[in-house]
PDB file of N, CA and C in Angstrom:
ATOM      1  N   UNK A   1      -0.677 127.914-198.864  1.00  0.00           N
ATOM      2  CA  UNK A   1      -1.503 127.319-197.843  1.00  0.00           C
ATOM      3  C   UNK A   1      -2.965 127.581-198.186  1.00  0.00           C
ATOM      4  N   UNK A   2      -3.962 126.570-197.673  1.00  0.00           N
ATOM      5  CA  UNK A   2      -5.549 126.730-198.640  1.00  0.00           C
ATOM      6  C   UNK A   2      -5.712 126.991-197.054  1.00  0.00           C
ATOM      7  N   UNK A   3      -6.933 127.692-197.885  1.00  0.00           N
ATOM      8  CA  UNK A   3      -7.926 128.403-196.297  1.00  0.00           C
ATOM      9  C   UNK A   3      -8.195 127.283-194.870  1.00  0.00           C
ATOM     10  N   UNK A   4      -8.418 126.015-196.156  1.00  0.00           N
ATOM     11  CA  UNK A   4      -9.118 125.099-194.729  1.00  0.00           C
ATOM     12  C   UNK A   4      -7.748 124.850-193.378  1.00  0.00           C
ATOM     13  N   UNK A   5      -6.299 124.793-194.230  1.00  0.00           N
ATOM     14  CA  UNK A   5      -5.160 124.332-193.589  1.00  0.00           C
ATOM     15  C   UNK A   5      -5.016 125.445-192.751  1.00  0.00           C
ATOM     16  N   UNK A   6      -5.355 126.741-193.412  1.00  0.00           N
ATOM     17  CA  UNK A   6      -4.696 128.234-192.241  1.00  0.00           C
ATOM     18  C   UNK A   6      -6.391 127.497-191.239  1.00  0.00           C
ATOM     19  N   UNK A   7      -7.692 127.315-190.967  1.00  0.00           N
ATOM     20  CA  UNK A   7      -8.043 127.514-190.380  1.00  0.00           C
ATOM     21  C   UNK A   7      -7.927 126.215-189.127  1.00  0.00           C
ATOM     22  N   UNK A   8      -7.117 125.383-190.088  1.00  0.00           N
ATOM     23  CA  UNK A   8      -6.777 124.054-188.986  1.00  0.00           C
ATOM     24  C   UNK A   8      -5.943 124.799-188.064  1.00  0.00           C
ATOM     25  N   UNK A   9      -4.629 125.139-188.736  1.00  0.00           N
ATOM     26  CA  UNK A   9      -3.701 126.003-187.405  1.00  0.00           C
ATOM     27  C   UNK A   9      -4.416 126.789-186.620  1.00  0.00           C
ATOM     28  N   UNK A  10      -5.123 127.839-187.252  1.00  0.00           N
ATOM     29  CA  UNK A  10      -5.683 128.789-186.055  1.00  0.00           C
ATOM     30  C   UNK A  10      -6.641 127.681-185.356  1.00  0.00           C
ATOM     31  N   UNK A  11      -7.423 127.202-185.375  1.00  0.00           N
ATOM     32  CA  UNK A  11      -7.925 125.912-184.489  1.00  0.00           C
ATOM     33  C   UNK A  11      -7.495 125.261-183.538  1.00  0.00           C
ATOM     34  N   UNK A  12      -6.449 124.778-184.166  1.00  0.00           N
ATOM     35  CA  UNK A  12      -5.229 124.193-183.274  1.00  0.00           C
ATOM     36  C   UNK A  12      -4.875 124.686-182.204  1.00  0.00           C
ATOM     37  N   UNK A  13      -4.367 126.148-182.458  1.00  0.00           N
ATOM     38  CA  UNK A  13      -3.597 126.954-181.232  1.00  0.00           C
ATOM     39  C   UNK A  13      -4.817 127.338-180.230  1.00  0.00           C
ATOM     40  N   UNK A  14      -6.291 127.664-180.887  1.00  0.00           N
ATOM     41  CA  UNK A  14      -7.277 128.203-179.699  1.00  0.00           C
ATOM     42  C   UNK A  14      -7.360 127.162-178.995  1.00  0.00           C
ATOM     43  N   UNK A  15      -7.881 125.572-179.438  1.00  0.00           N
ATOM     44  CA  UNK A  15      -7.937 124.704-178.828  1.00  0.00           C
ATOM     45  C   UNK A  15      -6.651 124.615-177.603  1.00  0.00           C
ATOM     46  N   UNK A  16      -5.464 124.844-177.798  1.00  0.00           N
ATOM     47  CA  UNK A  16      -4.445 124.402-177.113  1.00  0.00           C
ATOM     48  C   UNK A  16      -4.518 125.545-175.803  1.00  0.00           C
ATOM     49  N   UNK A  17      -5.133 127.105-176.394  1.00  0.00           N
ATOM     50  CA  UNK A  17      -4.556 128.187-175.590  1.00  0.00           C
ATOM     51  C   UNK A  17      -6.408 127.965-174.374  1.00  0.00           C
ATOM     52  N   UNK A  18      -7.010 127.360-175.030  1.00  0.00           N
ATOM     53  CA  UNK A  18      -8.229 126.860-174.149  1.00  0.00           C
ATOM     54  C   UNK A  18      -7.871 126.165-173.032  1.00  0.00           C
ATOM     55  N   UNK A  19      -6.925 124.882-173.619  1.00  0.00           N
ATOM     56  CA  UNK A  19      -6.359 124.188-172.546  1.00  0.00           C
ATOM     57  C   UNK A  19      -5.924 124.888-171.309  1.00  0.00           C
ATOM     58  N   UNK A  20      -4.696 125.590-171.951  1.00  0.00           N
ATOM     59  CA  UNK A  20      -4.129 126.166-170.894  1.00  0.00           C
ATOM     60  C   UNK A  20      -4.633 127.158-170.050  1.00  0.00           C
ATOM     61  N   UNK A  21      -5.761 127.472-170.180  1.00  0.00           N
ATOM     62  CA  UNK A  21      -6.315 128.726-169.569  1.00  0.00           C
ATOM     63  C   UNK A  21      -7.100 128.248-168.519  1.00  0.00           C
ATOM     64  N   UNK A  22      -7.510 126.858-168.643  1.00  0.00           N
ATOM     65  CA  UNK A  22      -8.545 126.032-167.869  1.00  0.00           C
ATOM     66  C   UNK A  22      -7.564 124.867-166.899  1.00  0.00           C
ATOM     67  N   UNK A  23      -6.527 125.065-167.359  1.00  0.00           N
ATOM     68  CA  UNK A  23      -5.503 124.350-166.422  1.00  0.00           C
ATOM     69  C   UNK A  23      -5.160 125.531-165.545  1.00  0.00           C
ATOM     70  N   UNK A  24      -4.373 126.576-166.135  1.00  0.00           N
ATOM     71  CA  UNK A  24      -2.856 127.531-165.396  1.00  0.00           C
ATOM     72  C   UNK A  24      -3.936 128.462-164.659  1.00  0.00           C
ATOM     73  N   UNK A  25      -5.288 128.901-165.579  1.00  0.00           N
ATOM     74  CA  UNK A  25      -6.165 129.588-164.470  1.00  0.00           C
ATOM     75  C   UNK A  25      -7.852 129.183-163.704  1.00  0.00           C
ATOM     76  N   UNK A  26      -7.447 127.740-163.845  1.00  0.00           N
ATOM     77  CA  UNK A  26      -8.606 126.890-163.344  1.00  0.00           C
ATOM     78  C   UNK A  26     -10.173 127.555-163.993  1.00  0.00           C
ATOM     79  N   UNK A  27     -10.150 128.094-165.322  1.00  0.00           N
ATOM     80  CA  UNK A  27     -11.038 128.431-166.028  1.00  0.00           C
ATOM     81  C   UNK A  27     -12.239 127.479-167.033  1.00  0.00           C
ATOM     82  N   UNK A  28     -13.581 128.084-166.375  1.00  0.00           N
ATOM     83  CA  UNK A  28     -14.599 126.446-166.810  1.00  0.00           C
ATOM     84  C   UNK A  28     -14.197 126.719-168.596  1.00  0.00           C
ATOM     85  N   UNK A  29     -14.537 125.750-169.348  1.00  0.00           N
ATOM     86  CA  UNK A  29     -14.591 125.517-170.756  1.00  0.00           C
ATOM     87  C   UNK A  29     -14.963 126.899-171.449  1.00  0.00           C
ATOM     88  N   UNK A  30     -16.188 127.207-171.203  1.00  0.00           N
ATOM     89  CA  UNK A  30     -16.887 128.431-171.673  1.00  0.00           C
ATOM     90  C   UNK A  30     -16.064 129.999-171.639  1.00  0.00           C
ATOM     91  N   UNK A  31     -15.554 129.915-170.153  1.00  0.00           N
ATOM     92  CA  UNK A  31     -14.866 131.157-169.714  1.00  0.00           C
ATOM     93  C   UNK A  31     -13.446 131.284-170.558  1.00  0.00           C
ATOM     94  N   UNK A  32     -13.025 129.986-170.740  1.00  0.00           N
ATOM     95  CA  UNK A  32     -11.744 130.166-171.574  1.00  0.00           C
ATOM     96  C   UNK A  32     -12.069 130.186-172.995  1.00  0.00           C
ATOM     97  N   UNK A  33     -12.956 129.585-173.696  1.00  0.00           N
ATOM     98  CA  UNK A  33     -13.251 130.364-174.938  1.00  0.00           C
ATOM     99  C   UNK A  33     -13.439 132.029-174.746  1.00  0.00           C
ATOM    100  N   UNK A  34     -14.677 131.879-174.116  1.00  0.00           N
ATOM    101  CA  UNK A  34     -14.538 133.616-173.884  1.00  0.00           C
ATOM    102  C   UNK A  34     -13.721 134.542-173.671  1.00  0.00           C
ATOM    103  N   UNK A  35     -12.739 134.415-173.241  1.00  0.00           N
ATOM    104  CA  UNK A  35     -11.033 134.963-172.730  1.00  0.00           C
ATOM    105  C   UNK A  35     -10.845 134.703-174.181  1.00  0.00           C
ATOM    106  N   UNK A  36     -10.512 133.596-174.722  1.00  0.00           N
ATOM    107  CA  UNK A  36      -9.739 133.712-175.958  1.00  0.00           C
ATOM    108  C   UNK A  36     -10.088 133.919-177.268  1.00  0.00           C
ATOM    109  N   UNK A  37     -11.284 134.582-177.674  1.00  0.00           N
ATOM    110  CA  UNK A  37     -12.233 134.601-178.847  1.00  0.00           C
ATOM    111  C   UNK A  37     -12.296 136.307-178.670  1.00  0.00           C
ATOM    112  N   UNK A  38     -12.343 136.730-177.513  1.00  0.00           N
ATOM    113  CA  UNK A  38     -12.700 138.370-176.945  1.00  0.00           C
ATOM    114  C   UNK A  38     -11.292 138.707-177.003  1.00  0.00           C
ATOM    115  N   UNK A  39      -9.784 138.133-177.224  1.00  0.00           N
ATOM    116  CA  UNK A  39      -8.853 138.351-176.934  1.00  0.00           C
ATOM    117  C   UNK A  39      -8.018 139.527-177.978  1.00  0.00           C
ATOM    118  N   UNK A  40      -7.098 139.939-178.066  1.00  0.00           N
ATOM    119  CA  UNK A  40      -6.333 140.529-179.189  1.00  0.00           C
ATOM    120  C   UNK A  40      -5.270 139.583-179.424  1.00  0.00           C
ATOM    121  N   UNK A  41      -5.042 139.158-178.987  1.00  0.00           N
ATOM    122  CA  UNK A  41      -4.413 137.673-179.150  1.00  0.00           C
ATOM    123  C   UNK A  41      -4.759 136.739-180.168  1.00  0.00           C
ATOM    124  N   UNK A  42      -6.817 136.919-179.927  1.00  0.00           N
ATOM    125  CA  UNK A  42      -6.967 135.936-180.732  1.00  0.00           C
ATOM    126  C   UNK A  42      -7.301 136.823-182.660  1.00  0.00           C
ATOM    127  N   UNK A  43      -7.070 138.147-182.455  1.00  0.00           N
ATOM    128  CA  UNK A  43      -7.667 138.581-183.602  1.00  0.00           C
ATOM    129  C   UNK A  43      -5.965 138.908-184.123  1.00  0.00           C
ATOM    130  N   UNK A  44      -5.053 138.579-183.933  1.00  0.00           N
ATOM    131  CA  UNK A  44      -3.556 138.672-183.925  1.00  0.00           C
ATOM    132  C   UNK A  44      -3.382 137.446-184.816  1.00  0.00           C
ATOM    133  N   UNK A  45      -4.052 136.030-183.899  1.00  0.00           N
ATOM    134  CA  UNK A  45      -3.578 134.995-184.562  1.00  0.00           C
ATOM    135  C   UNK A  45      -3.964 134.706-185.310  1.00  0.00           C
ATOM    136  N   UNK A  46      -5.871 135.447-186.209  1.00  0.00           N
ATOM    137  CA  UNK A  46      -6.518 134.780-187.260  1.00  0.00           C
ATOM    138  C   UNK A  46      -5.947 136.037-188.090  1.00  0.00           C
ATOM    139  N   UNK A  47      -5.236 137.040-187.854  1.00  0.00           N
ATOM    140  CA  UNK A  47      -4.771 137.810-188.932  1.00  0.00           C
ATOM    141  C   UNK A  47      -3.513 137.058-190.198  1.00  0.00           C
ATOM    142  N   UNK A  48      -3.822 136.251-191.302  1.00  0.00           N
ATOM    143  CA  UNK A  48      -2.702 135.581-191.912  1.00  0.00           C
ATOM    144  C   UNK A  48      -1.340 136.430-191.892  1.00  0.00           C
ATOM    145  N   UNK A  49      -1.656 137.476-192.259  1.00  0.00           N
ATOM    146  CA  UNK A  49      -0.604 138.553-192.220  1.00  0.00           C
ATOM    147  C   UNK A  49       0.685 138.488-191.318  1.00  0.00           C
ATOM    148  N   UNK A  50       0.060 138.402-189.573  1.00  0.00           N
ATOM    149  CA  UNK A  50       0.999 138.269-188.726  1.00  0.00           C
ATOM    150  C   UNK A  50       1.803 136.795-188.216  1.00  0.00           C
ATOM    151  N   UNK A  51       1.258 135.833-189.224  1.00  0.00           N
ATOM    152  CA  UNK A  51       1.959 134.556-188.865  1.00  0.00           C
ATOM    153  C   UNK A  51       2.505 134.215-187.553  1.00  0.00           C
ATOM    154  N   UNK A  52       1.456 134.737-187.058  1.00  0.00           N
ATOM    155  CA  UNK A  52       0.971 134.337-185.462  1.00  0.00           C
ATOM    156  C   UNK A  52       0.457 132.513-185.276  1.00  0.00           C
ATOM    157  N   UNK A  53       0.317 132.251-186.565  1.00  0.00           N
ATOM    158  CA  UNK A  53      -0.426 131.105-186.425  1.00  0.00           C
ATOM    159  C   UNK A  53       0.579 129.549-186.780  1.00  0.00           C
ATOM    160  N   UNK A  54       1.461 130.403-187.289  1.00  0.00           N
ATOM    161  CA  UNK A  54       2.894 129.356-187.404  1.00  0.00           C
ATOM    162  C   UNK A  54       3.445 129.118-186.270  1.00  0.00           C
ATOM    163  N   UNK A  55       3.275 129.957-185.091  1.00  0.00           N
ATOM    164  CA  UNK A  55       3.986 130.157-183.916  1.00  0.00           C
ATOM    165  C   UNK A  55       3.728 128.412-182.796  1.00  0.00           C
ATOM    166  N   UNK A  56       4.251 128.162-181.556  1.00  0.00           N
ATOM    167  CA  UNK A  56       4.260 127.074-180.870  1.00  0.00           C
ATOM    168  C   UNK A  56       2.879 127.612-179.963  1.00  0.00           C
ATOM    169  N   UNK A  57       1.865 126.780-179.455  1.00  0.00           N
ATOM    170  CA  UNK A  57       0.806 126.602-178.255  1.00  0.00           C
ATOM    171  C   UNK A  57       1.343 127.631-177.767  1.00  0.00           C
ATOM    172  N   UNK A  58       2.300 127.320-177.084  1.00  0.00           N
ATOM    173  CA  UNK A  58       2.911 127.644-176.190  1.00  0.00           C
ATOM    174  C   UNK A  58       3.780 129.514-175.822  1.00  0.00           C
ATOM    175  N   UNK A  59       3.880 129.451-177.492  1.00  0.00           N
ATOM    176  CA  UNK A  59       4.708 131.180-177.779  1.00  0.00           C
ATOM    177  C   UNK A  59       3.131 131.566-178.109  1.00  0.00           C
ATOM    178  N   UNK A  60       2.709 131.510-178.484  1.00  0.00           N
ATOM    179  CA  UNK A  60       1.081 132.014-178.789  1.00  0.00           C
ATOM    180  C   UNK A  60       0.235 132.618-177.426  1.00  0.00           C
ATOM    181  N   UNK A  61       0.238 131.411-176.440  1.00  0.00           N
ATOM    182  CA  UNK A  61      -0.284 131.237-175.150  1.00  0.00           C
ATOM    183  C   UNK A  61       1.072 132.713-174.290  1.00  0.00           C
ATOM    184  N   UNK A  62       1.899 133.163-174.066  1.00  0.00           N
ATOM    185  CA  UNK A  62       2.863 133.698-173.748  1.00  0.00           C
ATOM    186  C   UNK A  62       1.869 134.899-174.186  1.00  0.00           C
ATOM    187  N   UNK A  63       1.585 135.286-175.582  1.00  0.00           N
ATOM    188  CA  UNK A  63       1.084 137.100-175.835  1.00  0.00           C
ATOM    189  C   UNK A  63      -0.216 136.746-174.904  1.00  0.00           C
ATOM    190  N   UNK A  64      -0.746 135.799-174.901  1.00  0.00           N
ATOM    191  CA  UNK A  64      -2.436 135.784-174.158  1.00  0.00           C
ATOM    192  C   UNK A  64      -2.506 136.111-172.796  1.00  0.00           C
ATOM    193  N   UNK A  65      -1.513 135.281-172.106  1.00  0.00           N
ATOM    194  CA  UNK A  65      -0.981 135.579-170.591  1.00  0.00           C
ATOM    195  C   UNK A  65      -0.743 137.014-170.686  1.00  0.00           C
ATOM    196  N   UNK A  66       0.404 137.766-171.364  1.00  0.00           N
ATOM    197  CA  UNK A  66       0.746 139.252-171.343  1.00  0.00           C
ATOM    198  C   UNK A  66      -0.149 140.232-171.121  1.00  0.00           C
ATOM    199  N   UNK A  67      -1.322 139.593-172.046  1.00  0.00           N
ATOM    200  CA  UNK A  67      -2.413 140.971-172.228  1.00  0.00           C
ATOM    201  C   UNK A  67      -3.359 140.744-171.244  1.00  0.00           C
ATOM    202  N   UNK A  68      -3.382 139.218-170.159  1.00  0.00           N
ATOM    203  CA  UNK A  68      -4.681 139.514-169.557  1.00  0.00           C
ATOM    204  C   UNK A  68      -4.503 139.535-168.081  1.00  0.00           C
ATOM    205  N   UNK A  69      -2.917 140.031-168.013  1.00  0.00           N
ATOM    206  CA  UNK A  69      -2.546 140.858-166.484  1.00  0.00           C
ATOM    207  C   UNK A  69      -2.922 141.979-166.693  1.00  0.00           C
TER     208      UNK A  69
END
């Protein structure tokens, strides 16, 4: 996999886990980057190592919810 493709996936999933954060916790644009850039979640999913980034929106979005009860 070339760098640009790992950084499409990790892209992909913030974009998606943005979504959901601004839907499931009525969070403005900004606040849900911020939640998910400040996250361990998100330093989980740009780690190649943990192939966090192969994972679904959705199983990704699941560790983000976990850690920010």
């Amino acid at each position: 996999m070339t760098k640009a493709e790992l950084n499409f996936m990790i892209d992909s999933r913030v974009e998606a886990l943005v979504g959901f954060l601004m839907e499931d916790k009525d969070m403005s644009l900004l606040d849900a980057f911020d939640r998910v850039y400040n996250s361990r979640t998100y330093r989980l999913l740009s780690n190649p190592q943990t192939g966090l980034y192969y994972q679904s929106a959705g199983y990704v979005y699941s560790y983000l919810e976990e850690e920010c009860q």
